[in-house]
Protein backbone atom coordinates (compact mmCIF):
# COMPACT_ATOMS: atom_id res chain seq x y z
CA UNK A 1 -5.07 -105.24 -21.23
CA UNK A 2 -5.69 -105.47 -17.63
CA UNK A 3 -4.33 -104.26 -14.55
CA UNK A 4 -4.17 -107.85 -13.35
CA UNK A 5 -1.68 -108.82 -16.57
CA UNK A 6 0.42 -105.68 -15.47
CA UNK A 7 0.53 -107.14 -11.80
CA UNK A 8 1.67 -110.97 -13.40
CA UNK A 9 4.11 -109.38 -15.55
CA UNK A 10 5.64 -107.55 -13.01
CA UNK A 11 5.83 -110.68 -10.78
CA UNK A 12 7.64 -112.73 -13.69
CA UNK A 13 9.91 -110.17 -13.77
CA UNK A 14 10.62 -109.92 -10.49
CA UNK A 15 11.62 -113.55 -10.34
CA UNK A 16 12.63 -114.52 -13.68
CA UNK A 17 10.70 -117.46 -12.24
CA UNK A 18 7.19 -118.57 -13.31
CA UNK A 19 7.05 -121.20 -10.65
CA UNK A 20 8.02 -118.73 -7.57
CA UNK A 21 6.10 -115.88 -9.26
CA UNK A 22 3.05 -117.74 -9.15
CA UNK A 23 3.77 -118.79 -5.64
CA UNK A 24 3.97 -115.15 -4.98
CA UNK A 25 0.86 -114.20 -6.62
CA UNK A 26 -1.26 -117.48 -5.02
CA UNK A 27 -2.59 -118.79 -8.76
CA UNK A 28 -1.97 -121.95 -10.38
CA UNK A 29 1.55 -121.78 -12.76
CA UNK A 30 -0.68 -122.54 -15.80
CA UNK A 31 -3.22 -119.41 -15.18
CA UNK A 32 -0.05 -117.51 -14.72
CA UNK A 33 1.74 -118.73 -18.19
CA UNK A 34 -1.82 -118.40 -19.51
CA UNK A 35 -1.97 -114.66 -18.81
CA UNK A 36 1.61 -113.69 -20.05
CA UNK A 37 0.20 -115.68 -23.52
CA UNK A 38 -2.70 -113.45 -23.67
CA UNK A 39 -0.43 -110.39 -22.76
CA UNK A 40 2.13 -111.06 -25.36
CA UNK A 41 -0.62 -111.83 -27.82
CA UNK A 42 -2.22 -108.45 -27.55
CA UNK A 43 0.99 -106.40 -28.20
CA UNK A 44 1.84 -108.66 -30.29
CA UNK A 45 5.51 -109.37 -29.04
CA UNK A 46 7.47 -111.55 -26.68
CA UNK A 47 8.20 -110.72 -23.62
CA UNK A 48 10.09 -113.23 -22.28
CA UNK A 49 12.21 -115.65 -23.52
CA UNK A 50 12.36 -118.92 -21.81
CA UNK A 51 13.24 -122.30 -21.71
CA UNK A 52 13.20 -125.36 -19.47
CA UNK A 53 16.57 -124.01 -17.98
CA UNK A 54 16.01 -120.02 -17.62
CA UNK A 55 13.72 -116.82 -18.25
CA UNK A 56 14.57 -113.90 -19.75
CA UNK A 57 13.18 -110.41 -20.76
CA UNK A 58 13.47 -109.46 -24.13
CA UNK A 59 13.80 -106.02 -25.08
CA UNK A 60 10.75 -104.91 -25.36
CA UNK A 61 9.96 -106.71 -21.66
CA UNK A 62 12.11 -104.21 -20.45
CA UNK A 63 10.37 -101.18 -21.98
CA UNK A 64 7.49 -102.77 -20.67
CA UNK A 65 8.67 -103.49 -17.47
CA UNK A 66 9.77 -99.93 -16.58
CA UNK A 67 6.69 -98.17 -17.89
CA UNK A 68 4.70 -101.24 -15.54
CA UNK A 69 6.01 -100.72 -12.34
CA UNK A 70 5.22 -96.89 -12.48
CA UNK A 71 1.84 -97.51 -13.74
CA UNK A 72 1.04 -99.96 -11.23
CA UNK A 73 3.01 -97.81 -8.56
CA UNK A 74 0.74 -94.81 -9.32
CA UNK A 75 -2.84 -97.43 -9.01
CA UNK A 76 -1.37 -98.66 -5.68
CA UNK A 77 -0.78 -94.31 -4.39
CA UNK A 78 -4.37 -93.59 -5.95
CA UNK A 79 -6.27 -96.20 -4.23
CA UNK A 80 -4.30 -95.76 -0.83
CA UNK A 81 -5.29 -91.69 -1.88
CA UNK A 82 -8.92 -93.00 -1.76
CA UNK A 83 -8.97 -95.28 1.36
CA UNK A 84 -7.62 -92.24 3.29
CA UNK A 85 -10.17 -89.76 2.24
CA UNK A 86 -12.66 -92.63 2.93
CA UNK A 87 -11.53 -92.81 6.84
CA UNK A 88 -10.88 -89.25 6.70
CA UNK A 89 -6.63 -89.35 7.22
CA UNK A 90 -6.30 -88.03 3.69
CA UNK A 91 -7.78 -86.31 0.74
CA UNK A 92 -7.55 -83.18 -1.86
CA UNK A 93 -8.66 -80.24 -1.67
CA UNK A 94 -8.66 -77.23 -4.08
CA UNK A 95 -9.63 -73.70 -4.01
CA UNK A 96 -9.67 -71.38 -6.40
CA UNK A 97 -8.19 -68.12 -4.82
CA UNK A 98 -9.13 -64.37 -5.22
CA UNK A 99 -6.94 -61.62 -4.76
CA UNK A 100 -9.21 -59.74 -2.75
CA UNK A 101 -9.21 -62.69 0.18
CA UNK A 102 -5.58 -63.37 -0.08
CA UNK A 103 -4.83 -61.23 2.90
CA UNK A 104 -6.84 -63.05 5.53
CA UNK A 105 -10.12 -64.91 5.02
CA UNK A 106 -8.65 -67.50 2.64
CA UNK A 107 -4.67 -68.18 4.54
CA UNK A 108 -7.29 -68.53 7.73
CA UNK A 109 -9.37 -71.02 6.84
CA UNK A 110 -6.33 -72.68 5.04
CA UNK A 111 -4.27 -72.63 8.43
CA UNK A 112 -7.39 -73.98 10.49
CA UNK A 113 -8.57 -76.60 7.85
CA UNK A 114 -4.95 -77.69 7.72
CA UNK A 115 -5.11 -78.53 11.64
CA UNK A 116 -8.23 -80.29 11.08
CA UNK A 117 -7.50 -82.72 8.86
CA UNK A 118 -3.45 -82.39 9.26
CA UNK A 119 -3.48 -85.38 6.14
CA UNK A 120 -5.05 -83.87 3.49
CA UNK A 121 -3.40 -82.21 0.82
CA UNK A 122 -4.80 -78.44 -0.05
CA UNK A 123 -4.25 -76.99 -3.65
CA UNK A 124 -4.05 -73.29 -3.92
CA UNK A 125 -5.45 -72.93 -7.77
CA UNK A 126 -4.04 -69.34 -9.10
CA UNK A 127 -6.50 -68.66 -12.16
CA UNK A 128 -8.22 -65.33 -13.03
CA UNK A 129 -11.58 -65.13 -11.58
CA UNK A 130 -13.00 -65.44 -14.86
CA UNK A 131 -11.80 -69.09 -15.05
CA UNK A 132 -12.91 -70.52 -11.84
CA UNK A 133 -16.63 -71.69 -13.11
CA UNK A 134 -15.03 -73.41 -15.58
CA UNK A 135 -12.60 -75.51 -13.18
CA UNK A 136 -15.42 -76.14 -10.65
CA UNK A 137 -17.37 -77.27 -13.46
CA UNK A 138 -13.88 -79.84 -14.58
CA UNK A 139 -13.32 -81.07 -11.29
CA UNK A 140 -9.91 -79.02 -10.81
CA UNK A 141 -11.32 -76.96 -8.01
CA UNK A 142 -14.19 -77.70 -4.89
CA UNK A 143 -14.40 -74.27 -4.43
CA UNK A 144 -14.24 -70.62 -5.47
CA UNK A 145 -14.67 -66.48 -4.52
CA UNK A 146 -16.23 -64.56 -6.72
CA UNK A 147 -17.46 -61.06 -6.61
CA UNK A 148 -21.81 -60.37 -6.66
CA UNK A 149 -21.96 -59.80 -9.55
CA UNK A 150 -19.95 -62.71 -11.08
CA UNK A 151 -21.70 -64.99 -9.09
CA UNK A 152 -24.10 -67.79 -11.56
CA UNK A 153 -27.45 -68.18 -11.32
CA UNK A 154 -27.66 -71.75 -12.84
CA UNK A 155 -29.01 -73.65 -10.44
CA UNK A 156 -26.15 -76.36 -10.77
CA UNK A 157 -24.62 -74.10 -8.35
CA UNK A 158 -24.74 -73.04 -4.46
CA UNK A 159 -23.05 -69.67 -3.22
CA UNK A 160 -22.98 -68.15 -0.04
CA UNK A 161 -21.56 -64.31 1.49
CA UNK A 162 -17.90 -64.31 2.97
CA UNK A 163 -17.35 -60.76 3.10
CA UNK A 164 -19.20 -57.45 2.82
CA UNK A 165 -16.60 -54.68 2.38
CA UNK A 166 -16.84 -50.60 2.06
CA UNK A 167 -14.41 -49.64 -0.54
CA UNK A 168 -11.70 -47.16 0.53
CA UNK A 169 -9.45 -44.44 -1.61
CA UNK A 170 -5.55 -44.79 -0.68
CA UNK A 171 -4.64 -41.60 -1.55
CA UNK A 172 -0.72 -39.74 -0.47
CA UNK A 173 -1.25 -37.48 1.98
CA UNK A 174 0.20 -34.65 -0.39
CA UNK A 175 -2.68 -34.90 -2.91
CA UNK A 176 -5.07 -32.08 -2.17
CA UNK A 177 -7.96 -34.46 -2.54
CA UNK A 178 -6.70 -36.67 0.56
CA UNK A 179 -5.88 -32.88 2.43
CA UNK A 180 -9.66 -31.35 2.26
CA UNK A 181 -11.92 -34.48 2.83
CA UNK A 182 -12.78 -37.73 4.54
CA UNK A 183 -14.90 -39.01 1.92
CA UNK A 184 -15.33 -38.25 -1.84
CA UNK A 185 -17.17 -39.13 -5.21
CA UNK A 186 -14.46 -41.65 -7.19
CA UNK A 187 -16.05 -39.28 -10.20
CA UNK A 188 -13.64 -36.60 -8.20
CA UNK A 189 -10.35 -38.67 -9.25
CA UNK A 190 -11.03 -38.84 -12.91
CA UNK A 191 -7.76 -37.23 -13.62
CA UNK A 192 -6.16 -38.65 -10.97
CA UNK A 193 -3.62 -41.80 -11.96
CA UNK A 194 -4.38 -45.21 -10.35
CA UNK A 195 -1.57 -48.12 -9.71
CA UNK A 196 -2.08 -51.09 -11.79
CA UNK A 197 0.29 -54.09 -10.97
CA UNK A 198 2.76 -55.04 -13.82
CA UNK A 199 1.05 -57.47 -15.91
CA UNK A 200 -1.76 -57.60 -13.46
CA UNK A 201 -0.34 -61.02 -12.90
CA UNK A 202 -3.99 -62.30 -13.42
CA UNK A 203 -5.30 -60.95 -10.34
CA UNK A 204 -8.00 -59.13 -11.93
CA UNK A 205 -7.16 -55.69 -10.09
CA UNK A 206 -6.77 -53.12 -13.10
CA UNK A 207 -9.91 -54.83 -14.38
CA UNK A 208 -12.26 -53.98 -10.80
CA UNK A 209 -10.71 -50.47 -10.68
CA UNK A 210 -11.93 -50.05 -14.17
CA UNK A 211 -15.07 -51.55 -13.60
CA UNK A 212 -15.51 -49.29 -10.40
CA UNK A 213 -14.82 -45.80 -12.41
CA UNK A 214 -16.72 -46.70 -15.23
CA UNK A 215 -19.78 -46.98 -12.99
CA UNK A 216 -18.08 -43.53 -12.17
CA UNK A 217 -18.37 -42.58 -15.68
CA UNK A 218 -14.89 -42.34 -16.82
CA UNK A 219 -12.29 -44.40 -17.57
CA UNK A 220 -9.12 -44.40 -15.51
CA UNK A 221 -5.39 -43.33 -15.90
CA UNK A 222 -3.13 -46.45 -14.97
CA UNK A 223 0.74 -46.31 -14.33
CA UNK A 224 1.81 -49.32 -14.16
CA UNK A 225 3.45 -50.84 -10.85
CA UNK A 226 6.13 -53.83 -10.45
CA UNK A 227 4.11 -55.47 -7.28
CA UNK A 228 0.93 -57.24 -7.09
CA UNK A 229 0.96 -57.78 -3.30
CA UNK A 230 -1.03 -55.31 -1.27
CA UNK A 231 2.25 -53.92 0.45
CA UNK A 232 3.72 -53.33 -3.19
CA UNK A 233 0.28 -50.97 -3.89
CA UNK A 234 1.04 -48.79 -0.31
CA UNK A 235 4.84 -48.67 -1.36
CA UNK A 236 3.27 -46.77 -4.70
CA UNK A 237 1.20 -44.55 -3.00
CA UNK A 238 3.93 -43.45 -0.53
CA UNK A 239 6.10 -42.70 -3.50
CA UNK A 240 2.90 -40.62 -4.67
CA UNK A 241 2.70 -42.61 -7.93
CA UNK A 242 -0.67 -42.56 -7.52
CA UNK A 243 -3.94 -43.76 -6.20
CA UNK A 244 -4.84 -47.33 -4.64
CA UNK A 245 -8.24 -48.55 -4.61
CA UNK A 246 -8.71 -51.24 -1.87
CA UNK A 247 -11.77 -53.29 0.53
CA UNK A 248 -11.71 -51.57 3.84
CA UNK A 249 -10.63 -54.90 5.14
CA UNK A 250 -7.29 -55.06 3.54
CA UNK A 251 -6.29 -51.61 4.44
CA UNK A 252 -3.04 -50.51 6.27
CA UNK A 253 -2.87 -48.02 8.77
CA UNK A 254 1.10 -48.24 9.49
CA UNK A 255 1.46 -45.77 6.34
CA UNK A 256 1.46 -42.19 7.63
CA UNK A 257 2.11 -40.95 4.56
CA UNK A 258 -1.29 -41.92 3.23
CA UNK A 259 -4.76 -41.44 3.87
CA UNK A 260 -8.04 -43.83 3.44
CA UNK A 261 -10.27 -41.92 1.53
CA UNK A 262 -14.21 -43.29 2.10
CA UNK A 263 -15.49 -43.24 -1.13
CA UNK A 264 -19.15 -43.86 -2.87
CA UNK A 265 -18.21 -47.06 -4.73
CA UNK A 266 -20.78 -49.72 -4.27
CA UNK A 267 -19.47 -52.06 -1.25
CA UNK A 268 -17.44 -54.74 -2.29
CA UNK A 269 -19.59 -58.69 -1.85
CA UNK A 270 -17.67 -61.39 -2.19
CA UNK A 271 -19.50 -65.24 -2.36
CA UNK A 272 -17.49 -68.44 -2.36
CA UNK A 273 -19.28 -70.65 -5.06
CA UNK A 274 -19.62 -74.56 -5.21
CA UNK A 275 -21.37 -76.92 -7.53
CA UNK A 276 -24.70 -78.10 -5.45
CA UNK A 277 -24.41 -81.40 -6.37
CA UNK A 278 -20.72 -82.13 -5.13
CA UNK A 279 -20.40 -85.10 -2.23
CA UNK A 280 -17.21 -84.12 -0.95
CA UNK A 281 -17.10 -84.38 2.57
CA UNK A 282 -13.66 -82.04 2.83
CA UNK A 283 -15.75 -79.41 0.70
CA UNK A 284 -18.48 -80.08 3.83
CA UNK A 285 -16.20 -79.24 6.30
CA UNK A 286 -14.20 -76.49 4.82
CA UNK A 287 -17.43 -74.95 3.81
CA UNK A 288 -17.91 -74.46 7.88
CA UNK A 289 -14.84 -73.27 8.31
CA UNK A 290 -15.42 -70.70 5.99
CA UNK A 291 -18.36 -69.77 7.46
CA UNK A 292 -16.56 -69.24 11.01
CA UNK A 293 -13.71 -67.02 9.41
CA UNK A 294 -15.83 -65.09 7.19
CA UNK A 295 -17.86 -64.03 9.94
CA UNK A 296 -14.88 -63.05 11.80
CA UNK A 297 -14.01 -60.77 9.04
CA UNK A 298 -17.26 -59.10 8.75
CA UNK A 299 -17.51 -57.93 12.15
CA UNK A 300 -13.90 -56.14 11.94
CA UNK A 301 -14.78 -54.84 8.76
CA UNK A 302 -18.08 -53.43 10.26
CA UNK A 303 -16.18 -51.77 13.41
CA UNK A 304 -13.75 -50.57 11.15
CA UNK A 305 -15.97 -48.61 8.98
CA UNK A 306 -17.68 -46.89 12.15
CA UNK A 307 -14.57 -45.80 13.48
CA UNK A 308 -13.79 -44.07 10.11
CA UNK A 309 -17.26 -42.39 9.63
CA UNK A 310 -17.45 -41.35 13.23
């Protein structure tokens, strides 16, 4: 079966007319009552029944019929989908989010992207970071953000820097750790209890604040939290349920209640990862876009750390 027996079908049925319907379509009637034949021939049921005075669909016409028109309705969207990402009015794009970028590098490039190419539809793709290889590698993402260390080496795959970020200790002010220093060893808050969101809701979070105190040497105390968001882990710490553990970049100064803690965690790197051999023009330009916003991050980040240590 062929679209083109679809598209006579649905012209028959239209008209209940083989005559007009092959007016409609521009073929010869005979091609036309040729390619209904083959059609009913291959499922092996009649479609229509007709005489020299009317034309009719049999049952199974109209099961076929309904399921037609959507079928064809969906070719007709996908190939207008493809003539507007071919003049550049249109298009997908998907990104494969990270937590960690969710307060500002990823929304901005969104939000500028978006005004760029105002026709193109942008899919946010929520997956733990240890499934986004796998959906650039599928075709269900053009892009991802992935820590340093995640990032592959295959060379099927091109990465570049977004963000370089010193890692920071949200501590309550009523903690005696936060009271006697500006900067301490995360070895100092092995007994301390850290804020895991409920569920970790796939973000990844409890499994990067492990990762960081095992480099630490110990393993940490979690209570468990019912917000993901950033705000949710400052609400914690103000109720002194514990310790945060956060990129200098997404920290909050409107707490007074809380202090940022400089700790000797290695710097957080994140890289936003593509496959190398992808075509796609919208990955081309959001790529740049990127580029512009991450260094616009950096350079806060950087003043922000100096102010701190100074």
């Amino acid at each position: 079966m062929e679209l083109r027996h679809l598209r006579y079908f649905c012209a028959v049925v239209e008209t209940l007319n083989f005559s007009r319907a092959a007016e409609k379509l521009r073929v010869a009637q005979p091609a036309l009552s040729r390619q209904i034949r083959d059609l009913e021939n291959e499922l092996g049921v009649r479609l229509f029944d007709r005489n020299r005075v009317r034309v009719q669909l049999t049952d199974t016409g109209r099961t076929l019929a309904a399921h037609a028109a959507k079928i064809l309705a969906q070719v007709d969207i996908a190939l207008q989908s493809v003539r507007d990402t071919r003049d550049k009015v249109g298009g997908r794009l998907m990104i494969c989010n990270d937590w960690r970028l969710s307060f500002k590098l990823v929304p901005e490039s969104i939000a500028k992207f978006h005004a760029l190419r105002t026709g193109v539809e942008i899919e946010v793709v929520d997956l733990p970071s240890d499934q986004h290889l796998a959906a650039l590698r599928a075709g269900r993402a053009h892009i991802c953000f992935l820590r340093r260390d995640a990032v592959p080496t295959q060379a099927i795959f091109e990465s570049m820097v977004v963000l370089k970020s010193e890692i920071r200790l949200v501590v309550n002010n009523r903690q005696s750790l936060a009271r006697r220093c500006s900067f301490a060893k995360l070895a100092e808050f092995r007994d301390a209890t850290f804020i895991q969101p409920a569920d970790d809701y796939g973000t990844g979070y409890a499994k990067w604040v492990s990762q960081l105190c095992r480099l630490a040497g110990f393993a940490p105390i979690f209570v468990a939290h019912k917000s993901a968001s950033v705000g949710g882990l400052y609400a914690a710490v103000v109720a002194n349920l514990g310790v945060a553990v956060l990129p200098e970049y997404l920290c909050d100064r409107q707490y007074p209640q809380v202090r940022h803690v400089a700790s000797d965690c290695q710097p957080l790197e994140m890289h936003a990862v593509w496959l190398r051999d992808v075509t796609s023009q919208l990955l081309r330009e959001y790529l740049e876009i990127v580029r512009g916003c991450s260094a616009g991050v950096g350079v806060r980040d950087r003043e922000n750390c100096s102010a701190l240590q100074s």
